[in-house]
Protein backbone atom coordinates (compact mmCIF):
# COMPACT_ATOMS: atom_id res chain seq x y z
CA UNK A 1 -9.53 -3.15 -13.11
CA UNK A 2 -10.07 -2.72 -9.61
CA UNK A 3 -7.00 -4.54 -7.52
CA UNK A 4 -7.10 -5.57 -3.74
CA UNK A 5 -4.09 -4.97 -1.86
CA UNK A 6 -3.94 -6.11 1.94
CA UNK A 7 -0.36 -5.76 3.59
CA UNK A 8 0.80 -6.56 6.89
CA UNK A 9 3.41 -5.57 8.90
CA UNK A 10 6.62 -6.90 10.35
CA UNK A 11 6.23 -7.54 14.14
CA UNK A 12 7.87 -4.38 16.06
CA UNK A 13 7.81 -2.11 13.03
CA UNK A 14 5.53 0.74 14.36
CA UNK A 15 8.62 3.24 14.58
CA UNK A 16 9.63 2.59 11.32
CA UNK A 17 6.13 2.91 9.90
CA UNK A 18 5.74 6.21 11.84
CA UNK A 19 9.29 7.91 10.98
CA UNK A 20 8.67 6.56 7.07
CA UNK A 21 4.59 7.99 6.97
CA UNK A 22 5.00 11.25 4.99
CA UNK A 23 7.18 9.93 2.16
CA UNK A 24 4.91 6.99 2.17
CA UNK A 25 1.48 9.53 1.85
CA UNK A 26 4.05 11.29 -0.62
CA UNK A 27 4.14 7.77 -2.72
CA UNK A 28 0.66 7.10 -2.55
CA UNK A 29 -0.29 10.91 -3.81
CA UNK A 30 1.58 10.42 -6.94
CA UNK A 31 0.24 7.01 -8.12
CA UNK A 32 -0.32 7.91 -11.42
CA UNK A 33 3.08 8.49 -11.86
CA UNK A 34 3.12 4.84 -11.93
CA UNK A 35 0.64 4.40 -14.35
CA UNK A 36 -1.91 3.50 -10.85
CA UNK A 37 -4.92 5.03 -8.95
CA UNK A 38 -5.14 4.64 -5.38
CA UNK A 39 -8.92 5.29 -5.26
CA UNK A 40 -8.71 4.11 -1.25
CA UNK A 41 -6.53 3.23 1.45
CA UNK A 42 -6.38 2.44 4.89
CA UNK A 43 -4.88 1.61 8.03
CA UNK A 44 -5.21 -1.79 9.50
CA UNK A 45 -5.65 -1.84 13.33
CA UNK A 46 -4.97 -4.67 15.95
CA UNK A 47 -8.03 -5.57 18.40
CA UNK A 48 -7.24 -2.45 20.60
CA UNK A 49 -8.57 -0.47 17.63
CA UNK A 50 -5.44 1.89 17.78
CA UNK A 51 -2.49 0.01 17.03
CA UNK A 52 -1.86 0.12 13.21
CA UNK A 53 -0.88 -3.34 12.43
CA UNK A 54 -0.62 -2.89 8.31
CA UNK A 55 -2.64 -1.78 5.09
CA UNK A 56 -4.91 -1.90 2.59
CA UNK A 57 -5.23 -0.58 -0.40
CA UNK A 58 -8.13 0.17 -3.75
CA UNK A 59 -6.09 0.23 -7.04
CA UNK A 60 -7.50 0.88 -9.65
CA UNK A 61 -4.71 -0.37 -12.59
CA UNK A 62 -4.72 -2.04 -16.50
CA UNK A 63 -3.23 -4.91 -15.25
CA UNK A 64 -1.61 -6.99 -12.24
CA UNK A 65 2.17 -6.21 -13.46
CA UNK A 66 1.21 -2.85 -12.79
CA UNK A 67 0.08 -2.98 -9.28
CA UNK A 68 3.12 -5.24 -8.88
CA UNK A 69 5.32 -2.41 -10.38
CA UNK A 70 3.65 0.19 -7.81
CA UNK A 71 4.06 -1.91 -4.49
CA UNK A 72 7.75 -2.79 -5.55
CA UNK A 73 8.49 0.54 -6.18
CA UNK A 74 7.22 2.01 -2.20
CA UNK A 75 10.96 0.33 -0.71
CA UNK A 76 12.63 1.53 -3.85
CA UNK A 77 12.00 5.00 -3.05
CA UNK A 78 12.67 4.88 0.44
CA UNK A 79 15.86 3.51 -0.39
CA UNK A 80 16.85 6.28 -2.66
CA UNK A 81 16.46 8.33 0.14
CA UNK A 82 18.85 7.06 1.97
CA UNK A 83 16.42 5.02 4.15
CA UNK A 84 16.40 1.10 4.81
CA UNK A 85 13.04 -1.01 5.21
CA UNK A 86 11.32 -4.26 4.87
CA UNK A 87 8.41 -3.98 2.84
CA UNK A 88 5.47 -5.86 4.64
CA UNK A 89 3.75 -9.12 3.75
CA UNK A 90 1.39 -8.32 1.05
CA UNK A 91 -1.68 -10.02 -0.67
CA UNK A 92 -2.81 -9.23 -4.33
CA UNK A 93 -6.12 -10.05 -5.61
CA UNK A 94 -8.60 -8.28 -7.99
CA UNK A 95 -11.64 -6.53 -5.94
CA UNK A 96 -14.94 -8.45 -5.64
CA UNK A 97 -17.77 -7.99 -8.39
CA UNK A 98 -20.00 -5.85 -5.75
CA UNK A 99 -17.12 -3.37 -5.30
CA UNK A 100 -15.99 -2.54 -8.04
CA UNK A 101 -19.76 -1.93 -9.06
CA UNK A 102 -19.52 0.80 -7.04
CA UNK A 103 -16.82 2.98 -8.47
């Protein structure tokens, strides 16, 4: 089942998205691991068309606890790096009819 994710960042967070980017890519790359596929995922801009201002995320997983799982587990790793953040606001929902048709 195709799930929606659509995450937003804290205000004033673009250096901590920027200095966090490659282990975050790093995440993303090995979705499976987490029993997820990312089949797309983007950046969110602000009006100026350049300012990332969150997420959003195709995944393609058996079930909701899954995605859950996999969105929980992006902080987690950070942490074990030795690296604090604040996960962003985030929305759930399964993908419309008309996408996932297209899969």
């Amino acid at each position: 089942m195709l799930f929606v994710v659509h995450a937003l960042d804290k205000k004033n967070i673009l250096p901590t998205r920027a200095k966090h980017y490659r282990d975050h890519r790093i995440h993303l790359d090995r979705s499976e691991e987490h029993g997820v596929d990312v089949v797309t995922a983007g950046t969110l801009v602000a009006d100026d068309g350049e300012t990332p201002v969150g997420s959003v995320f195709v995944i393609d997983a058996k079930n909701r606890a899954a995605v859950d799982a996999f969105t929980r587990s992006t902080a987690r790793t950070y942490c074990r790096r030795g690296r604090s953040i604040t996960a962003p606001t985030a929305s759930i929902s399964t993908a419309p009819r008309s996408i996932r048709s297209t899969w």
